[in-house]
N, C-alpha and C. Protein backbone atom coordinates (compact mmCIF):
# COMPACT_ATOMS: atom_id res chain seq x y z
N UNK A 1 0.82 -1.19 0.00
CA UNK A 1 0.00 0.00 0.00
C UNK A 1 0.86 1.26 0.00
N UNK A 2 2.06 1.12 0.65
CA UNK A 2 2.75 2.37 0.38
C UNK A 2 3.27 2.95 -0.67
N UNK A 3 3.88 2.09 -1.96
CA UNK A 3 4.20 2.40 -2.80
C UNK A 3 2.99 3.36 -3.84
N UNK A 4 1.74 2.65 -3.29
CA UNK A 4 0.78 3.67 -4.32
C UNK A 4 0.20 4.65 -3.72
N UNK A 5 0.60 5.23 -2.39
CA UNK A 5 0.22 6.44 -1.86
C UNK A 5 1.07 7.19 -2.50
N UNK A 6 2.68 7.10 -1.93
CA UNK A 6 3.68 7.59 -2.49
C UNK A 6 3.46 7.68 -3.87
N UNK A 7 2.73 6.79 -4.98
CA UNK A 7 3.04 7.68 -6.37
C UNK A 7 2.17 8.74 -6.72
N UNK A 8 1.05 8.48 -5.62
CA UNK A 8 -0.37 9.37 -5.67
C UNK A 8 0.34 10.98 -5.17
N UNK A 9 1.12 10.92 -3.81
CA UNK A 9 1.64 12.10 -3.57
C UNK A 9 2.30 12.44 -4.41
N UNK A 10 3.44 11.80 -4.88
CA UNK A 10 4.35 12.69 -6.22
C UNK A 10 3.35 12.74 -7.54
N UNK A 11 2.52 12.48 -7.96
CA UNK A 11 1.35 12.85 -9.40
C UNK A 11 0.83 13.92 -8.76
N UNK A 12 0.20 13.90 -7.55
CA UNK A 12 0.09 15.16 -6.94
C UNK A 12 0.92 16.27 -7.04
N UNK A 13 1.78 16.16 -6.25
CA UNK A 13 2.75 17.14 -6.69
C UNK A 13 3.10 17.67 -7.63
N UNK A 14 3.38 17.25 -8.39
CA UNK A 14 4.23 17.62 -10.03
C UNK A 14 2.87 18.03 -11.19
N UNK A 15 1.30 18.13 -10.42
CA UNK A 15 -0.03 18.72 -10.99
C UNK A 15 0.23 19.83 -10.35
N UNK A 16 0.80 20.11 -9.02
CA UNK A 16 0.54 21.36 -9.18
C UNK A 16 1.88 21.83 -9.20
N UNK A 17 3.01 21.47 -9.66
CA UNK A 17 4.13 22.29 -10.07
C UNK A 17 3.88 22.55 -11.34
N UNK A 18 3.37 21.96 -12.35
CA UNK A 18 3.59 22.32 -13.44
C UNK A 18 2.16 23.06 -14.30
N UNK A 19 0.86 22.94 -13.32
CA UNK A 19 0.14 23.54 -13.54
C UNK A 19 0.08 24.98 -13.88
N UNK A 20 -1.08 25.55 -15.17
CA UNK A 20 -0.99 26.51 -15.46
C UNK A 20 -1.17 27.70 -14.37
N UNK A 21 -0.64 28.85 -14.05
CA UNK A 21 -0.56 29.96 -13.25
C UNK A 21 -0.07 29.83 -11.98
N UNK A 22 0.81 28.33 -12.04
CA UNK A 22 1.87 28.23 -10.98
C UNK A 22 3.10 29.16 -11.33
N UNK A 23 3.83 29.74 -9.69
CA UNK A 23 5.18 30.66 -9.88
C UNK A 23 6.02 30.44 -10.95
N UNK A 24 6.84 30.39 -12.03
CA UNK A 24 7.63 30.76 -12.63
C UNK A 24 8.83 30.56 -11.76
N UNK A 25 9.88 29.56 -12.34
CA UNK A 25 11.10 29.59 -11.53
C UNK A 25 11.80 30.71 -12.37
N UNK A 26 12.34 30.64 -13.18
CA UNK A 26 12.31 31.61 -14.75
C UNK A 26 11.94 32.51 -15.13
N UNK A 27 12.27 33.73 -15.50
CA UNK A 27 11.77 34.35 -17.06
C UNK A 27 12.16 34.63 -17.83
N UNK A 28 11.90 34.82 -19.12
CA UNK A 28 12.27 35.00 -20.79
C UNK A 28 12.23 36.32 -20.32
N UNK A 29 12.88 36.92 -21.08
CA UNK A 29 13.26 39.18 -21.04
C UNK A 29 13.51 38.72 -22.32
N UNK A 30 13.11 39.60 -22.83
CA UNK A 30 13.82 40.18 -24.83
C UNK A 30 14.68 41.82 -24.37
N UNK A 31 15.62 41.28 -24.70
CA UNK A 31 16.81 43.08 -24.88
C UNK A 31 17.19 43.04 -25.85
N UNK A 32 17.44 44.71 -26.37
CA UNK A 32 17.73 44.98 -28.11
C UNK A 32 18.85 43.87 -28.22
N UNK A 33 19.02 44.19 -29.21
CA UNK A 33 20.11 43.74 -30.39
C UNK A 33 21.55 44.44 -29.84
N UNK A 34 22.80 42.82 -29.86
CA UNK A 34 23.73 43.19 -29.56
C UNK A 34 24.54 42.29 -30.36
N UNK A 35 25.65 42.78 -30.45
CA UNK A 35 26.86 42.06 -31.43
C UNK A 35 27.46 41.32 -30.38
N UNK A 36 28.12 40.03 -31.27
CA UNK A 36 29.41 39.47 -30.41
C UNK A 36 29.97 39.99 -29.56
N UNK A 37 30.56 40.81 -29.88
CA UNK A 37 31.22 41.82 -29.05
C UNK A 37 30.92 42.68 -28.11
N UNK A 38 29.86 43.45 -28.24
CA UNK A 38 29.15 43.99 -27.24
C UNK A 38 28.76 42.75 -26.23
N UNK A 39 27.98 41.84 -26.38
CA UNK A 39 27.53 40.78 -25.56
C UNK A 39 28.64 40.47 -24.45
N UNK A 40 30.04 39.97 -25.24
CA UNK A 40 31.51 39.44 -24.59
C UNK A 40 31.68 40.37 -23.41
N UNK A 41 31.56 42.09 -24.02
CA UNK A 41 32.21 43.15 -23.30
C UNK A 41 31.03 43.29 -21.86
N UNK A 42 29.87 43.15 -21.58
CA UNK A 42 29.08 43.17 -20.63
C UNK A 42 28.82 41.64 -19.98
N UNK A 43 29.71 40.69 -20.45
CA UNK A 43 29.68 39.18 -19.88
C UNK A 43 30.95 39.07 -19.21
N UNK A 44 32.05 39.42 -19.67
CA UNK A 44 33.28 39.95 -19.11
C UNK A 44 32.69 40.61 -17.99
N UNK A 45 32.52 41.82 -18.33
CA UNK A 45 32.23 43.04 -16.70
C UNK A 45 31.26 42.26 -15.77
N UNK A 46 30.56 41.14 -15.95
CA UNK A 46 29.57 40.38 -15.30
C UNK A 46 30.26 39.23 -14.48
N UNK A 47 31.76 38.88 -14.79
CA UNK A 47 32.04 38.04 -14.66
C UNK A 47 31.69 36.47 -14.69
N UNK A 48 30.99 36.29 -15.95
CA UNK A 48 30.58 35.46 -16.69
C UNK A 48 31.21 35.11 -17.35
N UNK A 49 30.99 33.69 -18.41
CA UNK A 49 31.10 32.90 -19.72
C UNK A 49 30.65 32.87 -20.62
N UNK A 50 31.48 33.72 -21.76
CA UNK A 50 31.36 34.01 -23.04
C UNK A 50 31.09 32.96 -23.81
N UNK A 51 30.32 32.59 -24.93
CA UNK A 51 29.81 31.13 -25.25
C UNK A 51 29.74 31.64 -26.92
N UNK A 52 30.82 32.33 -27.83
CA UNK A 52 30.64 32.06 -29.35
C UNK A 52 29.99 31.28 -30.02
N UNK A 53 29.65 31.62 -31.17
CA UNK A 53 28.94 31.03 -31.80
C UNK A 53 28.19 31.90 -33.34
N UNK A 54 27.78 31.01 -34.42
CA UNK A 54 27.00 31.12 -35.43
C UNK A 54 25.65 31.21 -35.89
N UNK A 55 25.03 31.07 -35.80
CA UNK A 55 24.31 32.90 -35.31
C UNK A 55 24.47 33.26 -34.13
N UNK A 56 23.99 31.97 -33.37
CA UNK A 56 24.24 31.86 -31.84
C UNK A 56 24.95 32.12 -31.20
N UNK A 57 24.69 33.15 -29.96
CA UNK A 57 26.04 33.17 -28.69
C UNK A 57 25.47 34.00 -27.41
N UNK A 58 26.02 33.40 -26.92
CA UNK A 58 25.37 33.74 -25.37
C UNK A 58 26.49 33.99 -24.12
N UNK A 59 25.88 34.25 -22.99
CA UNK A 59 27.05 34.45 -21.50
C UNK A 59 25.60 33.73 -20.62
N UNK A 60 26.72 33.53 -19.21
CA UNK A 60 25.97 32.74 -18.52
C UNK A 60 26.38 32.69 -17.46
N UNK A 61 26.19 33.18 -16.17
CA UNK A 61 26.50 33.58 -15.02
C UNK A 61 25.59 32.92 -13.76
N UNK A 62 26.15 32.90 -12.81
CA UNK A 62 25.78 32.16 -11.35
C UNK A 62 24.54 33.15 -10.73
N UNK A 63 24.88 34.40 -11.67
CA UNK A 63 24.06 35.70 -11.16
C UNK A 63 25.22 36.37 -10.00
N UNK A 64 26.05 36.14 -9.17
CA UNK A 64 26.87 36.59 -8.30
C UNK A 64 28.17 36.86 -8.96
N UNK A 65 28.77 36.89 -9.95
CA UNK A 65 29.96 37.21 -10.64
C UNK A 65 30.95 36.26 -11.28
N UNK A 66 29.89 35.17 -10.94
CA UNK A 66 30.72 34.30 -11.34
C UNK A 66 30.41 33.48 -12.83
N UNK A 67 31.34 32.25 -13.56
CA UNK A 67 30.05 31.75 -14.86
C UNK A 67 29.22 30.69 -14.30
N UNK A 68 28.19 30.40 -14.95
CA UNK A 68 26.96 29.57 -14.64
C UNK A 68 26.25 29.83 -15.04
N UNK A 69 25.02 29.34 -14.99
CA UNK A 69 24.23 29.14 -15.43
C UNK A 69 22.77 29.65 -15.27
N UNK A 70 22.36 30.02 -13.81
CA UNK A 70 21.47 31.16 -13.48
C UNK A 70 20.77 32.03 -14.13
N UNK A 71 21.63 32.99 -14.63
CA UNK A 71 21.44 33.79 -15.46
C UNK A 71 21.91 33.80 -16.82
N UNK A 72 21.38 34.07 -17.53
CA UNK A 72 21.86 33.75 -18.89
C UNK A 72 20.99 34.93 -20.02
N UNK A 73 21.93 35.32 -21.06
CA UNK A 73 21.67 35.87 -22.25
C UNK A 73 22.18 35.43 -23.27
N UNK A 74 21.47 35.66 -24.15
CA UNK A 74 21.34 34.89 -25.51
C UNK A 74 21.22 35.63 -26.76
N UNK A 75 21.83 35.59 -27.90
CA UNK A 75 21.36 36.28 -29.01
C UNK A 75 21.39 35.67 -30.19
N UNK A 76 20.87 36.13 -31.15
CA UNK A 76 20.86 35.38 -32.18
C UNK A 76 20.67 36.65 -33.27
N UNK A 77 22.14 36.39 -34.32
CA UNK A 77 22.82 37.45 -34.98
C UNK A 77 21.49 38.46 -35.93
N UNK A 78 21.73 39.30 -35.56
CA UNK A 78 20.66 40.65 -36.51
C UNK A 78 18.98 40.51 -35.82
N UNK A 79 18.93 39.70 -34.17
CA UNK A 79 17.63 40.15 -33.66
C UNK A 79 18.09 40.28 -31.96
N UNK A 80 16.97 41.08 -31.58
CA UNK A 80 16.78 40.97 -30.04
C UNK A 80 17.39 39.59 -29.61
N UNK A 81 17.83 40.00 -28.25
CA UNK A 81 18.33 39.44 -27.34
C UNK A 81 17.21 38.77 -26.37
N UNK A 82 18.00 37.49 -25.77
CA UNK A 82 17.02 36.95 -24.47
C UNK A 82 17.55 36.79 -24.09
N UNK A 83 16.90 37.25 -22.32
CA UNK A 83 17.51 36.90 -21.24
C UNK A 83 16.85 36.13 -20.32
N UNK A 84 17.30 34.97 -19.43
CA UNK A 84 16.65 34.24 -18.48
C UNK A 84 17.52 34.54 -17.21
N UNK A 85 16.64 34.87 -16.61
CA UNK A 85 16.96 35.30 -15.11
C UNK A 85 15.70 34.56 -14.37
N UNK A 86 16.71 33.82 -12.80
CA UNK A 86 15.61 33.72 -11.51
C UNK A 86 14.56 34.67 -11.00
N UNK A 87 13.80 33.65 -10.29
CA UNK A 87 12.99 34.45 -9.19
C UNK A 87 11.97 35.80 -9.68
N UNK A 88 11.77 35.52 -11.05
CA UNK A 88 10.82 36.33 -11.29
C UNK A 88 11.38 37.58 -11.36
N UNK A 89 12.74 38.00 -12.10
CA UNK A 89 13.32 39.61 -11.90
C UNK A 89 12.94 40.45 -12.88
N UNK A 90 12.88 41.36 -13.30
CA UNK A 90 12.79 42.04 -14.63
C UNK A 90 13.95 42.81 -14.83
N UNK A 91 14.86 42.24 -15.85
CA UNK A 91 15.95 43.10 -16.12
C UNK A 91 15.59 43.67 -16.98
N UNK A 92 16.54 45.03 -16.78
CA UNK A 92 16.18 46.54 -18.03
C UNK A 92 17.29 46.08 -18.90
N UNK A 93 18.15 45.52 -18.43
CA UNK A 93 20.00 45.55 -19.29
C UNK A 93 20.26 44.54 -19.35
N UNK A 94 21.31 43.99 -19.94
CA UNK A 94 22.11 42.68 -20.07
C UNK A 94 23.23 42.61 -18.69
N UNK A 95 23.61 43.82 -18.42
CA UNK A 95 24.22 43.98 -17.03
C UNK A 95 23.15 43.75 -16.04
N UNK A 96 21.86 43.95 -15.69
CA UNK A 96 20.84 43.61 -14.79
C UNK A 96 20.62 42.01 -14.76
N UNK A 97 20.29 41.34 -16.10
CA UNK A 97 20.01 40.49 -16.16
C UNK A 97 21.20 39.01 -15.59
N UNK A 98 22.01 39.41 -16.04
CA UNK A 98 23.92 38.96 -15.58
C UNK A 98 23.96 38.81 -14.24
N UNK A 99 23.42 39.91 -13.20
CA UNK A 99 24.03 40.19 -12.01
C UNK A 99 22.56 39.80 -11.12
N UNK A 100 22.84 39.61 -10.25
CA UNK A 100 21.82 40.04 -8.83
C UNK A 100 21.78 41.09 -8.12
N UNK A 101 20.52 41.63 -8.23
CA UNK A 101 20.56 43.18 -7.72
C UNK A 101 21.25 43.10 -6.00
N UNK A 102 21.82 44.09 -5.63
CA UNK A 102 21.86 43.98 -4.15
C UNK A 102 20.78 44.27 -3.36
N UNK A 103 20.80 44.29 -2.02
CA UNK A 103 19.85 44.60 -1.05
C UNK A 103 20.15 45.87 -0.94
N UNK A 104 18.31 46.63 -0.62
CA UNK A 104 18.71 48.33 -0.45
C UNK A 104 18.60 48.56 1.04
């Protein structure tokens, strides 16, 4: 009998994690249009990982200064940019989105 409570609690569970108008671990941001280079030069100052590429290229940060994965921006050559950031943030910048705001 225990094994089919236990799968009843985890089907449970994972209905309402993935249910519609549950929190968002995530969000998608669109920021203008940036070149290779520009991207590198604000992933650098982020202390992030520069990630080249054809059309593709991205940085990817811990969110604290370090590289990882947390935070991340993305572009894809001659359109807007995306950014995925935790916890529901709204970044204005690719430097916002990179970093974790401090406490005021």
């Amino acid at each position: 009998m225990r094994p089919i409570t236990a799968l009843i609690v985890l089907t449970a569970a994972l209905v309402l994690l993935l249910a519609p108008g549950a929190p968002a671990l995530a969000s998608d941001i669109t920021l203008p249009k940036m070149t290779p280079e520009q991207l590198k030069a604000a992933c650098d100052k982020a202390g992030g990982k520069f990630s080249p590429g054809t059309p593709i290229y991205g940085c990817g940060t811990d969110c604290q200064g370090k590289p990882g994965t947390d935070c991340t921006v993305s572009c894809t050559a001659g359109q807007k940019c995306t950014a995925q950031v935790v916890g529901g943030r709204r970044a204005h910048s690719v430097a916002d989105a990179l970093t974790k705001p401090g406490r005021h």
